[in-house]
C-alpha atoms as a PDB file:
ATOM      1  CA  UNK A   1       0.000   0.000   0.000  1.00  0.00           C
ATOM      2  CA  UNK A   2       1.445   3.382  -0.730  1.00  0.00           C
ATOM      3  CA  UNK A   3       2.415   5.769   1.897  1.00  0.00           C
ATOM      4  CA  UNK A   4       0.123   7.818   3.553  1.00  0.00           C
ATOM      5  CA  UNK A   5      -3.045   5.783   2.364  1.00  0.00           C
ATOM      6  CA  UNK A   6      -3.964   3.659   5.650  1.00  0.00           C
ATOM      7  CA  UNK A   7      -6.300   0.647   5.197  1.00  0.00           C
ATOM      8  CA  UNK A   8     -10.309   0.917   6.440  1.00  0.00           C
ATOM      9  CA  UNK A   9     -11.267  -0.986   9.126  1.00  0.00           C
ATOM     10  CA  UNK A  10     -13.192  -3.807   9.002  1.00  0.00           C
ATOM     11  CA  UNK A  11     -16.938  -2.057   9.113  1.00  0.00           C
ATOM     12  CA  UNK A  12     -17.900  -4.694  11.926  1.00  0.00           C
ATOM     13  CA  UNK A  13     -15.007  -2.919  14.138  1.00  0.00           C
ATOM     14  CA  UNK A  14     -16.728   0.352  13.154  1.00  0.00           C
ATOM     15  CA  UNK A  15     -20.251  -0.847  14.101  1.00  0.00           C
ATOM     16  CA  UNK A  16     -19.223  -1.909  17.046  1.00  0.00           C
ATOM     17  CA  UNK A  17     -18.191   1.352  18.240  1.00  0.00           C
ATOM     18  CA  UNK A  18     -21.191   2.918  17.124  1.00  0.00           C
ATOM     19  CA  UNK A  19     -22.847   0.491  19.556  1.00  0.00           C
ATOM     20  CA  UNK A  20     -20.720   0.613  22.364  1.00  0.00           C
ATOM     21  CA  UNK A  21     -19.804  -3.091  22.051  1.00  0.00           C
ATOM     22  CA  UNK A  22     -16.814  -4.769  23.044  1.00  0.00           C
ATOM     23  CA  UNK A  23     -13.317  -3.172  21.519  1.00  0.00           C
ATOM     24  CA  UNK A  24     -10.226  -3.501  22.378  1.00  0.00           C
ATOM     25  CA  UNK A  25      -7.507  -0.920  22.328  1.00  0.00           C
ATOM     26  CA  UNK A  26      -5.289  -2.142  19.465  1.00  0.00           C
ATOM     27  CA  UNK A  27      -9.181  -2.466  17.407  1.00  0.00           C
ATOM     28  CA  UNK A  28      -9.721   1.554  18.260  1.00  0.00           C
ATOM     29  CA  UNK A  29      -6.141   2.708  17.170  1.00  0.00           C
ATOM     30  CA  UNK A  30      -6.811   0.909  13.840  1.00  0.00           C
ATOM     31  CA  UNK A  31     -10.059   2.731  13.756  1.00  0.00           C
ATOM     32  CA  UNK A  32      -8.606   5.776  14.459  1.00  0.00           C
ATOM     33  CA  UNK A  33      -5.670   5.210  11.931  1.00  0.00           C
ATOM     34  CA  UNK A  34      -8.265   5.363   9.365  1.00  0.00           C
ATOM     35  CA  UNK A  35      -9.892   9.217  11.136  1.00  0.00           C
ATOM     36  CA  UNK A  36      -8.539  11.845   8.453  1.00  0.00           C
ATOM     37  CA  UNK A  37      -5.602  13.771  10.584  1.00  0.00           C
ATOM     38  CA  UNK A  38      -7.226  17.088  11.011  1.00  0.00           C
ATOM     39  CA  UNK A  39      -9.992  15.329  12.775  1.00  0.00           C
ATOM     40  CA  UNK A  40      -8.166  12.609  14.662  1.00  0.00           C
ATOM     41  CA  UNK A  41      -6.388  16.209  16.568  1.00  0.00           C
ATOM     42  CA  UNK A  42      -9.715  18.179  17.157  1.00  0.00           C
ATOM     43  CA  UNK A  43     -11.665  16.777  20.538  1.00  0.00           C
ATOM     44  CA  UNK A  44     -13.739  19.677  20.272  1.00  0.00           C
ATOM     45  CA  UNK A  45     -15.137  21.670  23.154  1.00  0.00           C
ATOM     46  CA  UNK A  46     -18.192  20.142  23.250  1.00  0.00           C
ATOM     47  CA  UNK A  47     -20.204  17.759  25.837  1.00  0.00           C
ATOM     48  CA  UNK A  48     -20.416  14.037  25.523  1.00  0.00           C
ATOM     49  CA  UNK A  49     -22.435  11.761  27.155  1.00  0.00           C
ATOM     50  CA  UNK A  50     -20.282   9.008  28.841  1.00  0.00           C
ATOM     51  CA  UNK A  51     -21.517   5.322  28.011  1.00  0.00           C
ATOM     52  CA  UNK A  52     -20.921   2.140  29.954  1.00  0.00           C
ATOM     53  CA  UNK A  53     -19.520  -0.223  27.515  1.00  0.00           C
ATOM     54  CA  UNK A  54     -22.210  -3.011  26.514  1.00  0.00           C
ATOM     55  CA  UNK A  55     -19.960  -5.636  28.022  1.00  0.00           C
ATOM     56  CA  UNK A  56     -18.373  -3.942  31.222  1.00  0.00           C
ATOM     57  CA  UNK A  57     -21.178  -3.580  33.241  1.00  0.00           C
ATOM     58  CA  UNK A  58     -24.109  -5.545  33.928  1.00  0.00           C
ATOM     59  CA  UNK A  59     -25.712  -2.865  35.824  1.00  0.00           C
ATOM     60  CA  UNK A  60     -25.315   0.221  33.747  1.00  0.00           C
ATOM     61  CA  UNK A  61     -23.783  -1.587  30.357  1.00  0.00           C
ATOM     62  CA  UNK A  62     -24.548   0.723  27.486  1.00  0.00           C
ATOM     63  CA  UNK A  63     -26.626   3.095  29.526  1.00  0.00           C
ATOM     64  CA  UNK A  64     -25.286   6.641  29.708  1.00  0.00           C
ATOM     65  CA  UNK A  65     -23.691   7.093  33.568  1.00  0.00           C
ATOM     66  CA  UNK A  66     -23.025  11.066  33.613  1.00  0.00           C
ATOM     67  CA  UNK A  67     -21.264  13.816  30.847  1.00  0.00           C
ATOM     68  CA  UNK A  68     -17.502  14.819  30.010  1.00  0.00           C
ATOM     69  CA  UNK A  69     -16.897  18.356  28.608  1.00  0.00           C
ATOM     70  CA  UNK A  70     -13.019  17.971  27.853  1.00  0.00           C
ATOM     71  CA  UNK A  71     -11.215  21.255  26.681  1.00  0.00           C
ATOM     72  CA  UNK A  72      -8.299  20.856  24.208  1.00  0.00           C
ATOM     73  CA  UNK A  73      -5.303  22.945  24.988  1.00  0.00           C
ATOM     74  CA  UNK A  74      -1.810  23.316  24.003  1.00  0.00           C
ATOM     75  CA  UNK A  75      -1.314  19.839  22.581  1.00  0.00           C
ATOM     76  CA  UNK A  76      -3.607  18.824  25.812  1.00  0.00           C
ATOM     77  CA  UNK A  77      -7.069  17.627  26.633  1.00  0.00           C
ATOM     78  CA  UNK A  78      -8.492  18.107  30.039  1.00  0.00           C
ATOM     79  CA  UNK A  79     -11.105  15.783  30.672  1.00  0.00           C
ATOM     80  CA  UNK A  80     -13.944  16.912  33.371  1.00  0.00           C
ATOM     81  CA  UNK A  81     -16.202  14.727  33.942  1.00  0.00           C
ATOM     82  CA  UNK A  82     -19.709  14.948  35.827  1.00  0.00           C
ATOM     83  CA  UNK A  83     -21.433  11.710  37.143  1.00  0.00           C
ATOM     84  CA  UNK A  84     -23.933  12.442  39.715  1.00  0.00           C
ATOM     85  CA  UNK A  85     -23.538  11.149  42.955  1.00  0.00           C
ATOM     86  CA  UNK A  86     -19.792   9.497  41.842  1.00  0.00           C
ATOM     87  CA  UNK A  87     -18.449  13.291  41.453  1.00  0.00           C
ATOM     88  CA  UNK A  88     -17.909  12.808  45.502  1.00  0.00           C
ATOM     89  CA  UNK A  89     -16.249   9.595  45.015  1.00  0.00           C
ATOM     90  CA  UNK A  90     -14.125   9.783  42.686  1.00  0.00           C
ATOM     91  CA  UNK A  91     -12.054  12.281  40.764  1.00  0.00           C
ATOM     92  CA  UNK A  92     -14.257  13.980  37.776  1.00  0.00           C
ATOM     93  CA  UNK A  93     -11.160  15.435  35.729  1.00  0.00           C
ATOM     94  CA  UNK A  94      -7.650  14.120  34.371  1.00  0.00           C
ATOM     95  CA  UNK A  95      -5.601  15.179  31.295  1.00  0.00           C
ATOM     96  CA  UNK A  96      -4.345  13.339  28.930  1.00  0.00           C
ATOM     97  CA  UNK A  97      -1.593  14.609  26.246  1.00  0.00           C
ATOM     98  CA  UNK A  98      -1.153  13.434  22.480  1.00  0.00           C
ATOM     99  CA  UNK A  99       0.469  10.406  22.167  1.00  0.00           C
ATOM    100  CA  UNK A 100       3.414  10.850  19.681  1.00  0.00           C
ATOM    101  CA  UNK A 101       3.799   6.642  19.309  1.00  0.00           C
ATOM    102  CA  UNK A 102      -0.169   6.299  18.372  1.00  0.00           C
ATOM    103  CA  UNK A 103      -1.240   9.596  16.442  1.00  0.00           C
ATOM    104  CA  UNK A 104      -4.717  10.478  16.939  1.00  0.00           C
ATOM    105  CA  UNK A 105      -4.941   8.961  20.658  1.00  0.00           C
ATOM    106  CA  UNK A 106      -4.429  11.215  23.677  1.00  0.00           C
ATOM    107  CA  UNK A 107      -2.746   9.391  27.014  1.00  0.00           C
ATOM    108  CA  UNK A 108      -0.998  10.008  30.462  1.00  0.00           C
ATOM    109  CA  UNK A 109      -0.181   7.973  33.089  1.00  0.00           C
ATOM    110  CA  UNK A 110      -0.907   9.233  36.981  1.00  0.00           C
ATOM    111  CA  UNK A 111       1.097   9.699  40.188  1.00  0.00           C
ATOM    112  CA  UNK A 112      -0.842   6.156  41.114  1.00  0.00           C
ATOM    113  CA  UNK A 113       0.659   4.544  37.350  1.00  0.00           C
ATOM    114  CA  UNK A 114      -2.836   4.333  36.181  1.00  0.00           C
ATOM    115  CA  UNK A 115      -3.024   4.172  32.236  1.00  0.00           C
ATOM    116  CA  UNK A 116      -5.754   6.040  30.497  1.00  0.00           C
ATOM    117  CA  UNK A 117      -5.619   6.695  26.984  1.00  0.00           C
ATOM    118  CA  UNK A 118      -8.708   8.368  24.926  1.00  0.00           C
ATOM    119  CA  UNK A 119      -8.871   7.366  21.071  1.00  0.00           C
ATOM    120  CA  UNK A 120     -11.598   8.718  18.385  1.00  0.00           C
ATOM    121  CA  UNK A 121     -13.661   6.298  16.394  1.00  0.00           C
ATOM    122  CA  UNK A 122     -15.997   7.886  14.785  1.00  0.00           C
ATOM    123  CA  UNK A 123     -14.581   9.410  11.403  1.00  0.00           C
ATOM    124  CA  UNK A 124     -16.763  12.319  12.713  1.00  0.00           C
ATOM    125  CA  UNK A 125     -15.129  13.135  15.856  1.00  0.00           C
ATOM    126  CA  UNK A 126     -18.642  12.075  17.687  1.00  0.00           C
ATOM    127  CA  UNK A 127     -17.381   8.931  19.514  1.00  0.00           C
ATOM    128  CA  UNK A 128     -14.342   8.651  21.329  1.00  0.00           C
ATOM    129  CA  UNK A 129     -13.182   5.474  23.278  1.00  0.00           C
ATOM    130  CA  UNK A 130     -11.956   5.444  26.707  1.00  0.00           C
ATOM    131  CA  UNK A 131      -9.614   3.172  28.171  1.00  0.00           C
ATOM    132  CA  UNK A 132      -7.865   2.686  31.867  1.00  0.00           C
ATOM    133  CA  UNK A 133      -5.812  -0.050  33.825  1.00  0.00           C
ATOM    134  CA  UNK A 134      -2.358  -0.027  36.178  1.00  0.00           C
ATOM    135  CA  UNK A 135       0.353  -0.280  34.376  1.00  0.00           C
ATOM    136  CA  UNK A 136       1.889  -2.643  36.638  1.00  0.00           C
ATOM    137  CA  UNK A 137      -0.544  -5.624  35.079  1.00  0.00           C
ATOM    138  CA  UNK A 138      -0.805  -4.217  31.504  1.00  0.00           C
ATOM    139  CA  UNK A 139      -2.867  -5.468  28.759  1.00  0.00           C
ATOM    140  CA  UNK A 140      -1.366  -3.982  26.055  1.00  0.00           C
ATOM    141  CA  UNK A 141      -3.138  -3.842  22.464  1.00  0.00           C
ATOM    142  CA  UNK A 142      -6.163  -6.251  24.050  1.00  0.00           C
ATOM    143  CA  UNK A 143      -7.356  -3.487  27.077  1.00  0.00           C
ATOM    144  CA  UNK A 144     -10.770  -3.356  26.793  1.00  0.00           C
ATOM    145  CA  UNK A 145     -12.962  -0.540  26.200  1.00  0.00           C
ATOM    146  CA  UNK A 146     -14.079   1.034  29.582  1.00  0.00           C
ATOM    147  CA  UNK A 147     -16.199   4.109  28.441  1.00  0.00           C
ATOM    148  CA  UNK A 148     -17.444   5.963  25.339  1.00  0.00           C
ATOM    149  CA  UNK A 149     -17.430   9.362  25.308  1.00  0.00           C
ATOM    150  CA  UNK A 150     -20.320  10.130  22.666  1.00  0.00           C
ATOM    151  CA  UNK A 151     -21.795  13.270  20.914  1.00  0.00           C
END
């Protein structure tokens, strides 16, 4: 394949987004290789509703759990997050920087060493997979999805 030209994804991986199914993180890089470049860099200031992944949770699985309004800065996105009653419980905001090794995904790793990384997979900008685990029992390219972060 000539440079620059990257491959579609499969349209089942693409579907599956859409429908919050079951991804992986080496399945939403591929689908975000595929994300034209000037969109695969703009998060947008915008809300998103934050999704259970259909597979993660039997009590909330695909049902939307609270809202993220991330603002994009300096090669940057900060991530705040609302979710009800868990805003008391949890932290409700992170950043996460562009990750030179994977372009189009923004990652960080915390004072805990706590992965998150936060890929696009819409070709739209509209859906955005999020994913999290310690990086002391790494999955690598088969993490699971967590959350989707949708339009």
């Amino acid at each position: 394949m000539p440079q620059g030209i990257v491959a579609s994804p499969p349209v089942a991986l693409q579907e599956m987004a859409a429908d919050h199914g079951p991804l992986t993180l080496g399945e939403a890089r591929q689908l975000a290789q595929a994300i034209p470049e000037e969109m695969r860099r703009r998060f947008g200031c915008r809300c998103y509703k934050v999704m259970c992944a259909q597979d993660r949770c039997g009590c909330c699985g695909g049902h939307c759990i609270g809202c993220a309004c991330p603002l994009q800065c300096c090669g940057c996105v900060w991530m705040l997050g609302f979710y009800g009653f868990l805003d008391f419980l949890i932290g409700n905001c992170f950043c996460v920087c562009e990750d030179s090794q994977h372009p189009g995904s923004f990652s960080c790793i915390d004072l805990k060493q706590n992965y998150y990384e936060v890929v696009p997979v819409a070709k739209d900008g509209s859906i955005w997979a999020c994913f999290s685990e310690s990086t002391f029992a790494s999955q690598g390219e088969a993490l699971p999805v967590c959350l989707y972060c949708q339009q």
